[in-house]
Protein backbone atom coordinates (compact mmCIF):
# COMPACT_ATOMS: atom_id res chain seq x y z
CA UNK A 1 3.58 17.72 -2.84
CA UNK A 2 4.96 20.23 -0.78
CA UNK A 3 3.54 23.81 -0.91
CA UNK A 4 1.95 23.09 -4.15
CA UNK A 5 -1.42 21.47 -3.52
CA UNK A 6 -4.00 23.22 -5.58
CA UNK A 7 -7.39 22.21 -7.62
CA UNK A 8 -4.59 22.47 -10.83
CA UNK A 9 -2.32 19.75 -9.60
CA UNK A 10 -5.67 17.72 -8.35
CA UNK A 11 -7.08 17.95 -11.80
CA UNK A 12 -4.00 16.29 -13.02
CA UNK A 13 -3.67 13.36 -10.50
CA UNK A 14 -7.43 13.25 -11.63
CA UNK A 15 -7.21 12.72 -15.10
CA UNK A 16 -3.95 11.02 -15.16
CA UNK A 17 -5.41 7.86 -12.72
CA UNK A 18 -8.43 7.75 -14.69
CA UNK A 19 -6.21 7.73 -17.87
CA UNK A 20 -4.54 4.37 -16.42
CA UNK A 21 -7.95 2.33 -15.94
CA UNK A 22 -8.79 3.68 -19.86
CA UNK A 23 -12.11 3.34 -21.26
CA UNK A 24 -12.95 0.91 -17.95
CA UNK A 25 -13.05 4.35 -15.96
CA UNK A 26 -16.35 5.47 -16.65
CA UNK A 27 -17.95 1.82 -16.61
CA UNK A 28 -16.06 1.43 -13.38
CA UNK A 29 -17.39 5.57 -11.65
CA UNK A 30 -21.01 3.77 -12.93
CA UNK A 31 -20.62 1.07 -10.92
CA UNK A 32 -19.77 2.78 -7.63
CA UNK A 33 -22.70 5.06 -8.05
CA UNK A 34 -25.02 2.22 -7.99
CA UNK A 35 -22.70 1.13 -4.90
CA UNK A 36 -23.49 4.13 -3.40
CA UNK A 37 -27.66 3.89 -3.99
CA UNK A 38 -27.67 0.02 -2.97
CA UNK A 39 -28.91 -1.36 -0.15
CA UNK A 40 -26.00 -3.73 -0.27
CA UNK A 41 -23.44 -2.05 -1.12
CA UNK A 42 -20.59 -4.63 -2.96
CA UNK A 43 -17.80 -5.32 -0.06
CA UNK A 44 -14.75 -4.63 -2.05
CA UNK A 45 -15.42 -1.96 -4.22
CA UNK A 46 -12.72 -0.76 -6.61
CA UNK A 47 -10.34 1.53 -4.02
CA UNK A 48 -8.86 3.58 -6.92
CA UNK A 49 -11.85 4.69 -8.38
CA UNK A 50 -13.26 5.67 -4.87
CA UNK A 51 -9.97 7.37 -4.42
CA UNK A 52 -10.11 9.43 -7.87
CA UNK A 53 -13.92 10.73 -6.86
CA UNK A 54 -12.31 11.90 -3.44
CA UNK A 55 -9.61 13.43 -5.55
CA UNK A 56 -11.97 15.52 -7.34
CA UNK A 57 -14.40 16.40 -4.17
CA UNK A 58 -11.10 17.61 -2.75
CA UNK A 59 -10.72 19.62 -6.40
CA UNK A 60 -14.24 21.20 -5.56
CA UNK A 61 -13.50 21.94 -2.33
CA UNK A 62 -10.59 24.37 -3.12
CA UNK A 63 -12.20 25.51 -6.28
CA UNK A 64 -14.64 26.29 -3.60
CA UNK A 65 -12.19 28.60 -2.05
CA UNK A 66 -12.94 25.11 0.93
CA UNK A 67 -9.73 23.67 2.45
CA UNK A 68 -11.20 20.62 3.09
CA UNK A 69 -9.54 17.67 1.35
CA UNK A 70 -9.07 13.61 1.65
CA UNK A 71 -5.66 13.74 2.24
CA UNK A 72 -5.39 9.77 1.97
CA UNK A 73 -6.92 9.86 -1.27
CA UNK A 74 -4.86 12.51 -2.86
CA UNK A 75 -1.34 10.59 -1.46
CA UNK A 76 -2.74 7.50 -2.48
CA UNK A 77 -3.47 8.26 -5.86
CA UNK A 78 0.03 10.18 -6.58
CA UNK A 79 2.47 7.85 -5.24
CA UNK A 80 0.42 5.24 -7.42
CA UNK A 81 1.30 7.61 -10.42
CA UNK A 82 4.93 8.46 -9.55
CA UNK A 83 5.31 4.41 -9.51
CA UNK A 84 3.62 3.62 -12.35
CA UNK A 85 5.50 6.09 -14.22
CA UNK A 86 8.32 3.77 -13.76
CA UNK A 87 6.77 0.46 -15.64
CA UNK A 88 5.16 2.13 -18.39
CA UNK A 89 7.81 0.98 -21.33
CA UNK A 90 8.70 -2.14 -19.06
CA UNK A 91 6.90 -5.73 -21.14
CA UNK A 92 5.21 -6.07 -17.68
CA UNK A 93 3.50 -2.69 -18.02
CA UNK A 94 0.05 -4.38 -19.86
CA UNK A 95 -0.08 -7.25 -17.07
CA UNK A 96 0.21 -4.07 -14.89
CA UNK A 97 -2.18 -1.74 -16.20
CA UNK A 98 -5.05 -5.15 -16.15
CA UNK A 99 -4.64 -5.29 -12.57
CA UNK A 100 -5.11 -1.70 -11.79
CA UNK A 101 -8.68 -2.30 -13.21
CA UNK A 102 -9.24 -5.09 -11.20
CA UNK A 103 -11.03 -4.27 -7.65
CA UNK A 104 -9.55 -7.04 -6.08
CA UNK A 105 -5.81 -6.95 -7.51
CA UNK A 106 -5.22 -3.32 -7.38
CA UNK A 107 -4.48 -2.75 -3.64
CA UNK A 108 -1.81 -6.15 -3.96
CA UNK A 109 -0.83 -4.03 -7.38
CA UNK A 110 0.16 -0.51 -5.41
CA UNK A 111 1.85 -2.16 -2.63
CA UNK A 112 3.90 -4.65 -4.83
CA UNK A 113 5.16 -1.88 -6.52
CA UNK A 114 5.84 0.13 -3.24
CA UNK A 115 7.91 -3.04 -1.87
CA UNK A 116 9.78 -3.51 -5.20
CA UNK A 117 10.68 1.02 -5.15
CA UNK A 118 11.95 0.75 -1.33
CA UNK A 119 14.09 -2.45 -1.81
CA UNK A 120 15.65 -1.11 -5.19
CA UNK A 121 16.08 1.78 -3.52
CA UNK A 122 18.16 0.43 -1.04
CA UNK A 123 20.65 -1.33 -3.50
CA UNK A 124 19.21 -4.31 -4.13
CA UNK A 125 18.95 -5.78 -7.39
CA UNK A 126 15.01 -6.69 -7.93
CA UNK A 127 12.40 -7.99 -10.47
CA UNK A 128 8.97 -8.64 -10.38
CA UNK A 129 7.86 -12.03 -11.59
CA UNK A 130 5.53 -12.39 -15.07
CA UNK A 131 2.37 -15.05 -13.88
CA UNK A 132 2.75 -17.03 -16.58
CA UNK A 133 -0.61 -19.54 -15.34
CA UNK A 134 0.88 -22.58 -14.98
CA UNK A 135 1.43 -22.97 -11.32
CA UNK A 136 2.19 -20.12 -8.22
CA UNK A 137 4.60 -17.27 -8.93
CA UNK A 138 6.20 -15.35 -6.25
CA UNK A 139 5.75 -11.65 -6.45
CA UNK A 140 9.80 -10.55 -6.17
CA UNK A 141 12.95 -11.72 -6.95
CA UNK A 142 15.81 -10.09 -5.46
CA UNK A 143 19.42 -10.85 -5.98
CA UNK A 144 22.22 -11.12 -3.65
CA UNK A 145 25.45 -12.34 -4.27
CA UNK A 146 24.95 -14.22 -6.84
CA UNK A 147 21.76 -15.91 -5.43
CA UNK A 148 18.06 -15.27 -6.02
CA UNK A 149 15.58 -14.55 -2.86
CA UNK A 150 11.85 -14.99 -3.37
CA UNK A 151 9.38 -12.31 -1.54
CA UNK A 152 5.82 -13.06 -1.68
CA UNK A 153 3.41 -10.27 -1.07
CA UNK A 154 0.22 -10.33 0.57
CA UNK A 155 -2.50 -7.74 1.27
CA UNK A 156 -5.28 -8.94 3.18
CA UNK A 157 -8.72 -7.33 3.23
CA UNK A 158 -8.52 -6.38 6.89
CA UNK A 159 -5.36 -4.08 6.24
CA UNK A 160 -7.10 -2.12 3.69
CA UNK A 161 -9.35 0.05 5.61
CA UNK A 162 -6.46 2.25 6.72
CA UNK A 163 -6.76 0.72 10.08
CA UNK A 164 -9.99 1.65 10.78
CA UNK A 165 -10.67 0.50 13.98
CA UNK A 166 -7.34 -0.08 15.21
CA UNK A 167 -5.86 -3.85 14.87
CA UNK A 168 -6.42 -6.09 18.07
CA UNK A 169 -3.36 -7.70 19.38
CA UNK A 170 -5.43 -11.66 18.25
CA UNK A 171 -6.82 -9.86 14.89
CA UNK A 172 -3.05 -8.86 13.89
CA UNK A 173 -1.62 -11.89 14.79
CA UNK A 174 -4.33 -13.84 12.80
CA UNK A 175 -3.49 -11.51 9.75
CA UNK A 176 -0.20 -12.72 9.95
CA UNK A 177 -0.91 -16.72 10.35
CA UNK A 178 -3.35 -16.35 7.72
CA UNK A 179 -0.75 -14.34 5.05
CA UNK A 180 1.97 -17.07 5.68
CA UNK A 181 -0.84 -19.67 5.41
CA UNK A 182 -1.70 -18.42 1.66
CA UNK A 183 2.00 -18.02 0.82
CA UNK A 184 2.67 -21.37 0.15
CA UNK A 185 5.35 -22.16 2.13
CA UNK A 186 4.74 -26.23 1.06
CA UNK A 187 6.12 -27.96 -1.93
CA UNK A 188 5.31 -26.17 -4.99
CA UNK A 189 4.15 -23.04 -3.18
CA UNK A 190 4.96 -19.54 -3.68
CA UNK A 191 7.51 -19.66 -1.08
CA UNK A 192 8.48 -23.45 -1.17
CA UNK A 193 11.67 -24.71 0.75
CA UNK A 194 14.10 -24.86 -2.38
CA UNK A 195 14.58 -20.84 -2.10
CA UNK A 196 15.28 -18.62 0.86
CA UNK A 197 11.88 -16.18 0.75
CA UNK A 198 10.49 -13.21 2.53
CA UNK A 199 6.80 -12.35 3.04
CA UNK A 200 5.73 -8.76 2.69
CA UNK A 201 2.31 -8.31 4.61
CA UNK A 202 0.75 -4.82 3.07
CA UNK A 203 -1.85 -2.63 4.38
CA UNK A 204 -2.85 0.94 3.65
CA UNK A 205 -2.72 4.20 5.95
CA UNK A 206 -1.78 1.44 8.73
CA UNK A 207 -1.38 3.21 11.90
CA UNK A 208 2.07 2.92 13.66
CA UNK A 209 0.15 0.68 16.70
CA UNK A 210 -1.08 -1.26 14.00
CA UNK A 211 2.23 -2.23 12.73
CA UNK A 212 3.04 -2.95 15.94
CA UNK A 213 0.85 -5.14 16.65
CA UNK A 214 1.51 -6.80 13.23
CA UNK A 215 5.43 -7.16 13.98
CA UNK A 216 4.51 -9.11 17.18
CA UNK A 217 2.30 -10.91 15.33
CA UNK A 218 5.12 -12.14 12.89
CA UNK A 219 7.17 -12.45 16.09
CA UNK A 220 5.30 -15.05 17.41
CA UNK A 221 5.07 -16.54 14.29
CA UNK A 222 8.07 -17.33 14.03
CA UNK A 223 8.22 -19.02 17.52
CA UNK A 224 4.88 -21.05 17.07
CA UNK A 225 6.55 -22.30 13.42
CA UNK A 226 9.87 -23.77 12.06
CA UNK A 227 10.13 -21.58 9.04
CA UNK A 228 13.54 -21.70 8.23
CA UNK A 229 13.75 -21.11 4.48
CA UNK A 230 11.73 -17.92 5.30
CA UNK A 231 14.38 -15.07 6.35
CA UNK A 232 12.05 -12.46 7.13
CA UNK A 233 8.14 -10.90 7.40
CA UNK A 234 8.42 -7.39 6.42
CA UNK A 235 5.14 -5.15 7.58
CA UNK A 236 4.64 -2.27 4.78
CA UNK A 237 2.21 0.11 4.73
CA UNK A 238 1.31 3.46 2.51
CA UNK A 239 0.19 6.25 4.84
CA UNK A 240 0.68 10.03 4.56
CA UNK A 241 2.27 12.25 6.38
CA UNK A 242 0.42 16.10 7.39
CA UNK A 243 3.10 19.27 7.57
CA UNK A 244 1.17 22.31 9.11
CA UNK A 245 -2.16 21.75 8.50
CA UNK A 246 -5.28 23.55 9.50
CA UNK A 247 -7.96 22.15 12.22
CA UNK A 248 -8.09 18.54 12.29
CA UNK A 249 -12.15 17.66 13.05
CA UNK A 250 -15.08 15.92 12.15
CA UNK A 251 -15.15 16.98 8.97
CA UNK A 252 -12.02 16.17 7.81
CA UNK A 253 -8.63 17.56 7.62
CA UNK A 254 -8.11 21.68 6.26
CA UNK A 255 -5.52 22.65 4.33
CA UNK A 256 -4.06 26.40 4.76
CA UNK A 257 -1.10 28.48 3.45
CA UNK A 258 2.36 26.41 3.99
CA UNK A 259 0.15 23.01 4.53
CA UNK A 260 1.75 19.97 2.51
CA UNK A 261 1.20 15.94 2.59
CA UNK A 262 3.59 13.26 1.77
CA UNK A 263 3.89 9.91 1.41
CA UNK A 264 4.42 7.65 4.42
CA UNK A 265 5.89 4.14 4.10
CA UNK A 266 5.15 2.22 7.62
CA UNK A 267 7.49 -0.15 7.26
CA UNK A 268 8.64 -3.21 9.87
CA UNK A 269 10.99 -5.68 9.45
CA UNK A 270 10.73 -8.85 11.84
CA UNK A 271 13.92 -11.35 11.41
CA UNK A 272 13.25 -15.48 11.82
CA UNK A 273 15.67 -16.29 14.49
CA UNK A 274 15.29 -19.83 13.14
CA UNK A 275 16.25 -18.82 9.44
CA UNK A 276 19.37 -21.53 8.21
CA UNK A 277 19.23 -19.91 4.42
CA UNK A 278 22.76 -18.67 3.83
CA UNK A 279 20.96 -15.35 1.59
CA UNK A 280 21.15 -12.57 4.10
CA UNK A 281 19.09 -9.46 3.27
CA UNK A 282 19.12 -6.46 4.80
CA UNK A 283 17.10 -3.23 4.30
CA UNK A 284 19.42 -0.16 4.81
CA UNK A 285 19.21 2.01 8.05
CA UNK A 286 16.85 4.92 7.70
CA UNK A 287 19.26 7.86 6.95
CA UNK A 288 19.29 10.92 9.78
CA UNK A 289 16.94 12.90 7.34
CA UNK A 290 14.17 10.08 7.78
CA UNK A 291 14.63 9.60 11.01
CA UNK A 292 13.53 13.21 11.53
CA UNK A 293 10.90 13.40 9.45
CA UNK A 294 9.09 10.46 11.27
CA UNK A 295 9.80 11.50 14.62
CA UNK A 296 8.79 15.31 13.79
CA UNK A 297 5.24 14.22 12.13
CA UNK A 298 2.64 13.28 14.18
CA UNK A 299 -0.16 10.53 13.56
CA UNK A 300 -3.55 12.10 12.76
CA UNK A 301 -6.40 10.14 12.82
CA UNK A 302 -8.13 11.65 9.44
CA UNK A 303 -12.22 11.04 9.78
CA UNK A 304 -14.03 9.71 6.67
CA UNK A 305 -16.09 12.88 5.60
CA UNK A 306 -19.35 11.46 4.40
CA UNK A 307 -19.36 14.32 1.46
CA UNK A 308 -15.82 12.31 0.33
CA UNK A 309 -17.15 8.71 0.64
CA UNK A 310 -19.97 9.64 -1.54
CA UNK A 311 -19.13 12.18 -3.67
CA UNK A 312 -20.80 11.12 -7.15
C-alpha cells in the first residue's frame, strides 16, 4: 500500500471483506449499530466488521478531500485479504470462511493464518489442521526432517485491543501462564508430551514494549515450569507501520502526498532452555532489508477517533 492509498482502493478492501462474511455482513453491520446505541454494549463485538465501517469512514474522509484515516483498520483488513486470497481453492477454505463470521474465532482466524504465511515463508513445510470434533486439534503442523512439530495458537482477549493501555510486566506474564494453561500441554491436549510443540501467543497492533514484556513473560515461564516437549513460545503480533505521514494528534493520524502504511509483524521468539525434543526449529534471521525497515519506522501511538469507533 505504498503511494496508492485512495477512497478507490478503500472501496475495494471494503467490498471485498464484506464479500468474505456473505449475506452475514449486513445482519452482522445491524448488530454493531445496536452495539453502538446500547447501554451495554456486547464485550467482544465482531473486530472485522468494526474494522470494515472504519474502512469506509476512512473512504469518506478522503472522498471528503479529509486525510484522516484508521490506519489500523485499513492494514488490518488488507493483510486479512492478501491471506485469504491464499486458501480460497484450499478444502479448508469453507471451515475458514465460518470462522471469519464468528466474533470470537476471527481474531485466532487472522493470526493463525499470519503464523502459518511467516513460517512458510521461511522454508518450512506447514499445514493447518482440519477440527474434525472429536477431541483437541493443534492449530499447525510443521515438518522438519522427516518429523512433524505441533504449534498451538492462542489469542487472548487482553492482546486484542492493540495494546491499549500498555501491558504490565504481572498482566503479560499472566497472559502467558494462562495461554500455556489452555494449550493443553497434559495427556490428550493440544500440545501433549508425545510431539515436540510450539505455542504462538497472538495479539493485534501490540506495541514493541508489549512484546517485551510478553517475551519475559514466556521467559520466566519456562523457568517456573518443566516444559520440555515444548521447544518454543513465539510472541506475534499484526501492527502497521506509518512512512511520512501528516500530523499525528487527537484526532487521528493524516495522510498527505508520499504517505503509505504497511503491515507490521511484531514477532518474538523465546527458546525453552529445558527443551529435550530432538525437532529443532528455527525462524530465519530477518534479512538486512527488514532490519532497516524496523529500525527506520517509528512507533506511533494512533488515538481511537470517536468518528471511527462509531461510524454507522
Amino acid at each position: 500500500m505504498d503511494g496508492k492509498l485512495n477512497a478507490a482502493l478503500l472501496r475495494q478492501l471494503e467490498n471485498a471483506a464484506s464479500a468474505l462474511l456473505g449475506e452475514h455482513y449486513d445482519k452482522l453491520v445491524a448488530q454493531r449499530t445496536r452495539g453502538l446505541d446500547s447501554k451495554h454494549p456486547p464485550t467482544n463485538p465482531h473486530r472485522l466488521v468494526d474494522s470494515i465501517r472504519r474502512v469506509t469512514a476512512s473512504r469518506h474522509n478522503l472522498e471528503a478531500g479529509n486525510g484522516l484515516i484508521d490506519a489500523e483498520a485499513i492494514v488490518e483488513v488488507r493483510t486479512l485479504l492478501v491471506l485469504a486470497e491464499r486458501w480460497r481453492r484450499d478444502p479448508i477454505w469453507p471451515q475458514l470462511q465460518n470462522s471469519l463470521r464468528d466474533p470470537n474465532q476471527y481474531v485466532h482466524t487472522v493470526l493463525l493464518l499470519t503464523a502459518h504465511h511467516l513460517w512458510s515463508a521461511d522454508g518450512n513445510v506447514v499445514g493447518l489442521k482440519r477440527a474434525d470434533g472429536t477431541k483437541r486439534m493443534f492449530d499447525l503442523s510443521m515438518q522438519v526432517q522427516g518429523h512433524s512439530v505441533a504449534a498451538e495458537l492462542k489469542a487472548p482477549l487482553k492482546l486484542r485491543c492493540g495494546g491499549k493501555p500498555p501491558l504490565t510486566p504481572l498482566a503479560a506474564k499472566h497472559v502467558v501462564f494462562e495461554a500455556i494453561r489452555n494449550a493443553g500441554t497434559g495427556e490428550d491436549g493440544q500440545l501433549s508430551p508425545d510431539k515436540c510443540g510450539i505455542l504462538i501467543i497472538g495479539g493485534l497492533s501490540l506495541r514493541q514494549l508489549d512484546l517485551d514484556r510478553l517475551a519475559y513473560g514466556a521467559e520466566t515461564l519456562f523457568r517456573a515450569r518443566t516444559l520440555s516437549h515444548i521447544g518454543a513460545i513465539q510472541i506475534l503480533s499484526i501492527g502497521v507501520n506509518i512512512y511520512d505521514p501528516g500530523p499525528v494528534g487527537e484526532h487521528g493520524v493524516l495522510m498527505v502526498s508520499g504517505s503509505s502504511l504497511q503491515t507490521r509483524f511484531g514477532i518474538r521468539f523465546i527458546r525453552n532452555p529445558r527443551y529435550l525434543g530432538f525437532v529443532q526449529l528455527t525462524p530465519t534471521p530477518l534479512t538486512l532489508a527488514q532490519q532497516l525497515m524496523i529500525s527506520s519506522s517509528r512507533e506511533i501511538d494512533l488515538p481511537d477517533q470517536p468518528s471511527f469507533r462509531r461510524f454507522r
